[in-house]
Protein backbone atom coordinates (compact mmCIF):
# COMPACT_ATOMS: atom_id res chain seq x y z
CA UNK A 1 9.07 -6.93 -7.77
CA UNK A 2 9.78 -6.46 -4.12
CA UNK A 3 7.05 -4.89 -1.70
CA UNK A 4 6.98 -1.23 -0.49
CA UNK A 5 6.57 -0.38 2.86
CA UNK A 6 5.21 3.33 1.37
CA UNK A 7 2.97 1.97 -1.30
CA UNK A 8 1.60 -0.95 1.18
CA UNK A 9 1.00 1.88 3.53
CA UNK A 10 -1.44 4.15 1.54
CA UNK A 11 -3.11 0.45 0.08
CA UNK A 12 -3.71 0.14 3.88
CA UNK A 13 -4.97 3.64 4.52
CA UNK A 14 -6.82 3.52 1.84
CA UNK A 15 -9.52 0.78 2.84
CA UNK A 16 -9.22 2.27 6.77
CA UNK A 17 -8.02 5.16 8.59
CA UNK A 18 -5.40 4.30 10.87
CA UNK A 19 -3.52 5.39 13.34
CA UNK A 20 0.57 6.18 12.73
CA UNK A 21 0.83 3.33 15.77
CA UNK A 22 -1.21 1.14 14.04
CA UNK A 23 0.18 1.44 10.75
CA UNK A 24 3.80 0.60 12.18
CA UNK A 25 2.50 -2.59 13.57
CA UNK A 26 1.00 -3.60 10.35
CA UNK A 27 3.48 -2.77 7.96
CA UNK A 28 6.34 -4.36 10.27
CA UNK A 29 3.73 -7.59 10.93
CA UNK A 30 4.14 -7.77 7.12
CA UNK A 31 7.74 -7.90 7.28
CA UNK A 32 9.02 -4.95 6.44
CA UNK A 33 12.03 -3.57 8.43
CA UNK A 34 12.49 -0.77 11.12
CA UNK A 35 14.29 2.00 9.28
CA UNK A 36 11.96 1.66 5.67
CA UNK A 37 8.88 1.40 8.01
CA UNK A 38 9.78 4.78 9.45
CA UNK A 39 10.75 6.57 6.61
CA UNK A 40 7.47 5.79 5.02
CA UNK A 41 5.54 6.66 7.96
CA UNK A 42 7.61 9.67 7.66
CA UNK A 43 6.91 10.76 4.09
CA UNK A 44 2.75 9.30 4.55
CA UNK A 45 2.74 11.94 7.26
CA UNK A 46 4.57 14.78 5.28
CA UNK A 47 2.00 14.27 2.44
CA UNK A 48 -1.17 13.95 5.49
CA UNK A 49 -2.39 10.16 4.47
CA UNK A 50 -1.44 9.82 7.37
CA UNK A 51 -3.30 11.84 10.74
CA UNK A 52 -3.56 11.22 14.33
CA UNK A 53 -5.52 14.28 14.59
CA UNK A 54 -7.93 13.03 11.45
CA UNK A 55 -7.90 9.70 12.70
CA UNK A 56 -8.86 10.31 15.97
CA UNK A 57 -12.01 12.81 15.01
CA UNK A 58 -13.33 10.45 12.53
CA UNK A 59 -13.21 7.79 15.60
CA UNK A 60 -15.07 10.18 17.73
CA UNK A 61 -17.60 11.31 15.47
CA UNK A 62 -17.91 7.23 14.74
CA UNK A 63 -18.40 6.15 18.31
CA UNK A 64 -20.76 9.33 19.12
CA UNK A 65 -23.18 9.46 16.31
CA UNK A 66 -23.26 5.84 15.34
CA UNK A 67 -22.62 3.53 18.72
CA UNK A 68 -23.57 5.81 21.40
CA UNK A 69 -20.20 6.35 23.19
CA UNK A 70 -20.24 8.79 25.90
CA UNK A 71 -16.99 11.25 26.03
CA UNK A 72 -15.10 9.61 28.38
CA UNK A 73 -15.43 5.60 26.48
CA UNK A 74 -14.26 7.83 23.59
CA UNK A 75 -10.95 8.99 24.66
CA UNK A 76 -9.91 5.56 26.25
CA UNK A 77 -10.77 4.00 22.22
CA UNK A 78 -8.89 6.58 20.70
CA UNK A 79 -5.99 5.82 23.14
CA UNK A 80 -6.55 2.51 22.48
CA UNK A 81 -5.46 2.97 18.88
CA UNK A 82 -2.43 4.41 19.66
CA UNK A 83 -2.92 8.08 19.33
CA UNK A 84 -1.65 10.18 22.41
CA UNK A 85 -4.30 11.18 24.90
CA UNK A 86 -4.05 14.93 24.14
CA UNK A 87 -4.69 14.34 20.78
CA UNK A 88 -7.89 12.40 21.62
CA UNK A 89 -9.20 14.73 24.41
CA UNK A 90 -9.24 17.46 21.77
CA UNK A 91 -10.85 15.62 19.23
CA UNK A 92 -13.31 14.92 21.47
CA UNK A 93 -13.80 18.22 22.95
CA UNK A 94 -14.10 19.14 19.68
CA UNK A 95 -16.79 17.09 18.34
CA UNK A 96 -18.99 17.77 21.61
CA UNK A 97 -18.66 21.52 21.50
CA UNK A 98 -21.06 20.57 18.43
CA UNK A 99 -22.80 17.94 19.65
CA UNK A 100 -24.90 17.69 23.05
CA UNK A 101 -23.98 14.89 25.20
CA UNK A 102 -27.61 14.48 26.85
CA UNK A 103 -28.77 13.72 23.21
CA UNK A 104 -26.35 11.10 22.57
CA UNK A 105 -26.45 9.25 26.41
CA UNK A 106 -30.47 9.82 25.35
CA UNK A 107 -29.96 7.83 22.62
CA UNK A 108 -27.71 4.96 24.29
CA UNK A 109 -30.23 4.81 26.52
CA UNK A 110 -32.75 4.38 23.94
CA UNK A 111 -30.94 1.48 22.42
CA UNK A 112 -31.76 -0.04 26.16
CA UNK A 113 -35.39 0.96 27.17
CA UNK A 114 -37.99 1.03 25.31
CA UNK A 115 -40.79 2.56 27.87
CA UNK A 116 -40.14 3.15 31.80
CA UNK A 117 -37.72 1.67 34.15
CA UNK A 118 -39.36 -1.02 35.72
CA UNK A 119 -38.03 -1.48 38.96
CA UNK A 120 -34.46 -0.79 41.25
CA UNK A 121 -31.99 -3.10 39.43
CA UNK A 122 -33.01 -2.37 35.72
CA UNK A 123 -32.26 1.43 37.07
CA UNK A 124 -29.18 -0.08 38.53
CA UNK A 125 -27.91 -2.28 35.31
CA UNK A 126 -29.28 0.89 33.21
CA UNK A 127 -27.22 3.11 35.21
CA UNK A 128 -24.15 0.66 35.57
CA UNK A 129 -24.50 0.46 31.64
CA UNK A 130 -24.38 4.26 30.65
CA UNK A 131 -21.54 4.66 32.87
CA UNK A 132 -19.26 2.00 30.93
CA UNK A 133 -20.42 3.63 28.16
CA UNK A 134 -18.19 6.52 29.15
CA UNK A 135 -21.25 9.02 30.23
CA UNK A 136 -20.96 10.84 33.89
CA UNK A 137 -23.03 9.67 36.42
CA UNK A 138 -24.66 12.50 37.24
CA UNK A 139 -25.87 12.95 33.92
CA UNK A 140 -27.16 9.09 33.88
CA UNK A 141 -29.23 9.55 36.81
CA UNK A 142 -31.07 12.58 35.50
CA UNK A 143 -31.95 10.95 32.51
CA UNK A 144 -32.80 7.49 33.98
CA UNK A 145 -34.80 9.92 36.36
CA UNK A 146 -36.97 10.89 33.65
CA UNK A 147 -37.84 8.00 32.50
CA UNK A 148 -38.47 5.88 35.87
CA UNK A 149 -41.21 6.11 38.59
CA UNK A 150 -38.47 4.64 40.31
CA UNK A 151 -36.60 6.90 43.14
CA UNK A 152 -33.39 6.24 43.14
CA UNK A 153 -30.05 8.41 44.31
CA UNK A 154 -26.25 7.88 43.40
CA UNK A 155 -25.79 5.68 46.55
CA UNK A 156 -28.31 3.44 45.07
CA UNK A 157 -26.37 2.42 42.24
């Protein structure tokens, strides 16, 4: 019996969601040639096993609710995968017109601090952190603000 680059597709899809980008790369790493990789990337698409759009809101909702990710980290993950960045800004947008973003950089920070900021440079590391975790500054400074006795302004960090 030889191998099928449509039926090795959905076995694929079905442990994972992937991206179209991804699934290329994976069915051509398994040997599979050009033309019968597209044509079942084609007809997985046509019959929606296959989704940029799904895949990328399932990775947002992932790296929001579960890991923390601030909006920004989120796109630039989804991008990451392959999917085109319009395609991930929405799916962001999306997800944090119903979620709050203070809630989920509250919780990130959470995963940090356990009390008060301490002193200048756990602010600074705290701060430095939140921000690679894809949350604006100005929105990591107010919260690290409320939980420090530590002054501290945006040229401080």
């Amino acid at each position: 019996m030889t191998a099928n680059p449509y039926v090795t597709g959905l076995s694929l899809l079905a442990r994972r969601e992937l991206s179209g980008v991804q699934l290329r790369q994976k069915l051509l790493h398994k040997g599979f040639q050009q033309d019968e990789t597209a044509s079942a990337l084609k007809r997985l698409q046509q019959e929606g096993a296959l989704d940029d759009n799904r895949t990328a809101a399932i990775h947002a909702r992932q790296a929001a609710l579960i890991k923390y990710r601030g909006p920004r980290r989120i796109v630039r993950e989804i991008e990451a995968k392959g999917i085109a960045r319009k395609i991930a800004a929405k799916a962001v947008s999306d997800l944090y017109d119903d979620l709050d973003v203070r809630e989920i950089l509250v919780q990130a920070l959470n995963k940090r601090l356990t009390g008060q900021v301490r002193d200048r440079g756990e602010f600074r590391r705290l701060y430095n952190y939140l921000v690679r975790q894809g949350f604006d500054g100005y929105q990591v400074l107010e919260a690290l603000r409320t939980r420090s006795d530590v002054t501290a302004t945006q040229e401080d960090v």
